[in-house]
Protein backbone atom coordinates (compact mmCIF):
# COMPACT_ATOMS: atom_id res chain seq x y z
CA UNK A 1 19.46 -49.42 -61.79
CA UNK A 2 19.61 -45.55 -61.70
CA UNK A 3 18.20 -43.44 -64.26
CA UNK A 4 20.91 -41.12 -65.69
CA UNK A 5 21.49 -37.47 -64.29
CA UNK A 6 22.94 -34.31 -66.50
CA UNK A 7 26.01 -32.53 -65.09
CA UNK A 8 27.75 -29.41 -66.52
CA UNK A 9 31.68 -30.53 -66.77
CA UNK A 10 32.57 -28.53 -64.03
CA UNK A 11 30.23 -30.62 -61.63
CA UNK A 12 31.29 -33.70 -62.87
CA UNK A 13 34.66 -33.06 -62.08
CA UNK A 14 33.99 -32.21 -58.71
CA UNK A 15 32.32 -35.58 -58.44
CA UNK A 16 35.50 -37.44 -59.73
CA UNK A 17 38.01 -35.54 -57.37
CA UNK A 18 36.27 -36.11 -54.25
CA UNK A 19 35.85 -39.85 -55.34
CA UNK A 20 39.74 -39.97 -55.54
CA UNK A 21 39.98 -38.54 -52.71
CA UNK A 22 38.11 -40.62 -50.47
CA UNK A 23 39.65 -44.05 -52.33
CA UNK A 24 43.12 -42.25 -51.55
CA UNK A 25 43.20 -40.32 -48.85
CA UNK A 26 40.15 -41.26 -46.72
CA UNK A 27 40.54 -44.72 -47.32
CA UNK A 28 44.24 -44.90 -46.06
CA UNK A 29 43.42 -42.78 -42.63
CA UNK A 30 40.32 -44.85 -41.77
CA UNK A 31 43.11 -48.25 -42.73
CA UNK A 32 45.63 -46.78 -40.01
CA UNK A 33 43.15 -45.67 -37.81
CA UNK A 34 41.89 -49.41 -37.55
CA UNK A 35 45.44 -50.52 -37.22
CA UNK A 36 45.99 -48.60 -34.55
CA UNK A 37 42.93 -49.74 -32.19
CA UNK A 38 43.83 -53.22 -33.11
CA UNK A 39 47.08 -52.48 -31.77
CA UNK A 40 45.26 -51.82 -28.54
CA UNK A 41 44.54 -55.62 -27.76
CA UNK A 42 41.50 -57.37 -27.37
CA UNK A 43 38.98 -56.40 -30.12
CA UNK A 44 36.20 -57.75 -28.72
CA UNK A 45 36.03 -54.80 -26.16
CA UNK A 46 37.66 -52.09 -27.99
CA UNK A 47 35.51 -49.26 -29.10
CA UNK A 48 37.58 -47.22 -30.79
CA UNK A 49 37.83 -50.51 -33.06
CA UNK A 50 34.41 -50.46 -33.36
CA UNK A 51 34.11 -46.97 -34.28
CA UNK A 52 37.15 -47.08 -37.06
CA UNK A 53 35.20 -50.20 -39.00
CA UNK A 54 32.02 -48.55 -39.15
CA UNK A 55 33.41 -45.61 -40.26
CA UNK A 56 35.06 -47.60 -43.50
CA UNK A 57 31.67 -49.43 -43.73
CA UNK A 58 30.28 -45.72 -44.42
CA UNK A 59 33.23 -44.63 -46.44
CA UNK A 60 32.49 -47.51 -48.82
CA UNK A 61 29.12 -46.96 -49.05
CA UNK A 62 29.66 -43.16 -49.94
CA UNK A 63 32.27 -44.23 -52.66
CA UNK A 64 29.81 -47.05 -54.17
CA UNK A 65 27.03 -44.02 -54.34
CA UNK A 66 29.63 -41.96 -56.10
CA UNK A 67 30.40 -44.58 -58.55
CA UNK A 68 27.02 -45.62 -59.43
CA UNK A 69 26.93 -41.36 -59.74
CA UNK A 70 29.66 -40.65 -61.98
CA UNK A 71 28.71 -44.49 -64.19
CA UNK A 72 25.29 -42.94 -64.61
CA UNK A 73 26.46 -39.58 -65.38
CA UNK A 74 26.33 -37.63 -68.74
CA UNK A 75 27.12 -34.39 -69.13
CA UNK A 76 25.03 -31.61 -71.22
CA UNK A 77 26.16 -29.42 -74.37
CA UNK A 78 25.79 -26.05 -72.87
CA UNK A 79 26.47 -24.87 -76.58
CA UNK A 80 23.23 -26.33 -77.97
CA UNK A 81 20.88 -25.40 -75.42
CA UNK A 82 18.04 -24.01 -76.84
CA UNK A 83 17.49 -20.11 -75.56
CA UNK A 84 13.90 -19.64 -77.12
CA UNK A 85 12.30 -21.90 -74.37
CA UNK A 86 13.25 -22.48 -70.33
CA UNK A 87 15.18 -25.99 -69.90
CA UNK A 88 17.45 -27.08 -67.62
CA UNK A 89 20.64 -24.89 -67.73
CA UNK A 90 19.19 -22.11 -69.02
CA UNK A 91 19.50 -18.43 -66.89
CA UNK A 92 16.42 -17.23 -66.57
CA UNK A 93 15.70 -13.39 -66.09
CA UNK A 94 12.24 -13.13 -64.20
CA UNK A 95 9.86 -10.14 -63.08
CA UNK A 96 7.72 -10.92 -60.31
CA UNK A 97 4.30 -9.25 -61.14
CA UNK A 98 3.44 -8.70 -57.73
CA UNK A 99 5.66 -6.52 -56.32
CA UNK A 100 7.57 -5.82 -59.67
CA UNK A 101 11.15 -6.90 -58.73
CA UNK A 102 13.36 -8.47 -61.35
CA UNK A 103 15.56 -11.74 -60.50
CA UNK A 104 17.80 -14.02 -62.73
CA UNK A 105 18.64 -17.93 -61.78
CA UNK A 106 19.96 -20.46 -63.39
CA UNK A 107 18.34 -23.81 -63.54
CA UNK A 108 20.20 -26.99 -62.58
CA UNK A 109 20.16 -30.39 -61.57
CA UNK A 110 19.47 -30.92 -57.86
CA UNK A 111 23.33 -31.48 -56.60
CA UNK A 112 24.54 -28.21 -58.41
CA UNK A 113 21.86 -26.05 -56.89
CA UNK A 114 23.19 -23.36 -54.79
CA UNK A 115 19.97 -20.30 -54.27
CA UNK A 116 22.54 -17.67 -53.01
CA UNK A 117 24.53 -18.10 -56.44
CA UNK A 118 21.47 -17.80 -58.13
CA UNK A 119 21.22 -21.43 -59.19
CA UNK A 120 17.95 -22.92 -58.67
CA UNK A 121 17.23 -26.74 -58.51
CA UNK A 122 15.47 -28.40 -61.19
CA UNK A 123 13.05 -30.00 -58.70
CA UNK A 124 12.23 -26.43 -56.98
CA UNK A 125 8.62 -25.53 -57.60
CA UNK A 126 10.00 -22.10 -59.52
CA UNK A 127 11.90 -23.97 -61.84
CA UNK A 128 9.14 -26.30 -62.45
CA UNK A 129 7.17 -23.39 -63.15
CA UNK A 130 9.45 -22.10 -65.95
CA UNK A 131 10.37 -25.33 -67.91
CA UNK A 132 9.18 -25.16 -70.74
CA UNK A 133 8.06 -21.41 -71.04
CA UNK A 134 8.77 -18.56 -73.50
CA UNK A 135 9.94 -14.98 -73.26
CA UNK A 136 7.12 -12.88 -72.57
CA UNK A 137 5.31 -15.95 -71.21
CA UNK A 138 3.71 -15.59 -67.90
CA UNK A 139 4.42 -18.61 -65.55
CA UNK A 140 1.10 -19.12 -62.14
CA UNK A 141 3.39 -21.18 -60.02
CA UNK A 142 2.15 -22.91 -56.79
CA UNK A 143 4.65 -21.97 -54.26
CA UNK A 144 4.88 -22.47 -50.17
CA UNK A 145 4.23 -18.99 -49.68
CA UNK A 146 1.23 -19.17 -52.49
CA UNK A 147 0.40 -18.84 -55.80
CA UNK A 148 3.40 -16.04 -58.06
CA UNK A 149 2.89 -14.84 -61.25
CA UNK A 150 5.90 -14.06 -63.41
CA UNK A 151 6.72 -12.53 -67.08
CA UNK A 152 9.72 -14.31 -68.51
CA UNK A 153 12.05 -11.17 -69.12
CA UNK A 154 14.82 -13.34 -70.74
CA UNK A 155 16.43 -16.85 -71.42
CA UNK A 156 20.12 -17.43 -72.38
CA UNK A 157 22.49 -20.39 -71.64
């Protein structure tokens, strides 16, 4: 059994679309794509067979994954996210107190994460840093390229 996942609305959404459009439209392509190579004769020798039923054994699998995705999914209450302490959703405004540069990121759940939009995975060692912390907190967080130091600047939703 998965363990349920937040989504913002927007994300879930995106979920359900491409699931219809794999059950729709990529469902119906790989169906006349394996008409067509069993139109080619003996199946036994014919790759392109072969090739077409494998790919609708993946297809399946994705939309399964998707399902079991979207039945597990619940979506968060931007509105009553708490701005007084760092949780998931919330855009952070950061100062790095080595070198003094401010950056803002919003924290999400893993699939939504996208670091040249400024949003920051949940899982990141950053964000793990900040959950939980104040303004005016200072977050020591353990990162690849060492150990940061930053002041919480500011926290909204």
């Amino acid at each position: 059994m998965n363990k349920v996942k937040y989504y913002s609305v927007e994300s879930l959404e995106a979920l359900k679309k491409e699931l219809y459009s794999l059950e729709t439209v990529e469902r119906l392509k790989i169906s006349k794509a394996i008409a067509e190579a069993r139109d080619k004769g003996d199946l036994s020798e014919n790759a392109e067979y072969d090739a077409a039923k494998e790919a609708q054994g993946m297809l399946e699998l994705k939309i399964g994954k998707l399902k079991d995705i979207i039945a597990n999914a619940r979506i968060l209450d931007e509105s009553k996210i708490d701005t007084s302490t760092i949780l998931i959703y919330s855009i952070v405004t950061i100062r790095n107190l080595s070198n003094n540069m401010e950056m803002t990121y919003t924290i999400v759940p893993e699939p939504e994460a996208d670091f040249k939009i400024g949003k920051i995975s949940i899982n990141s060692p950053i964000a793990k840093g900040l959950l939980g912390k104040k303004k005016k907190d200072i977050a020591t967080i353990q990162a690849p390229a060492g150990t940061l130091q930053f002041k919480i600047i500011n926290i909204s939703r």
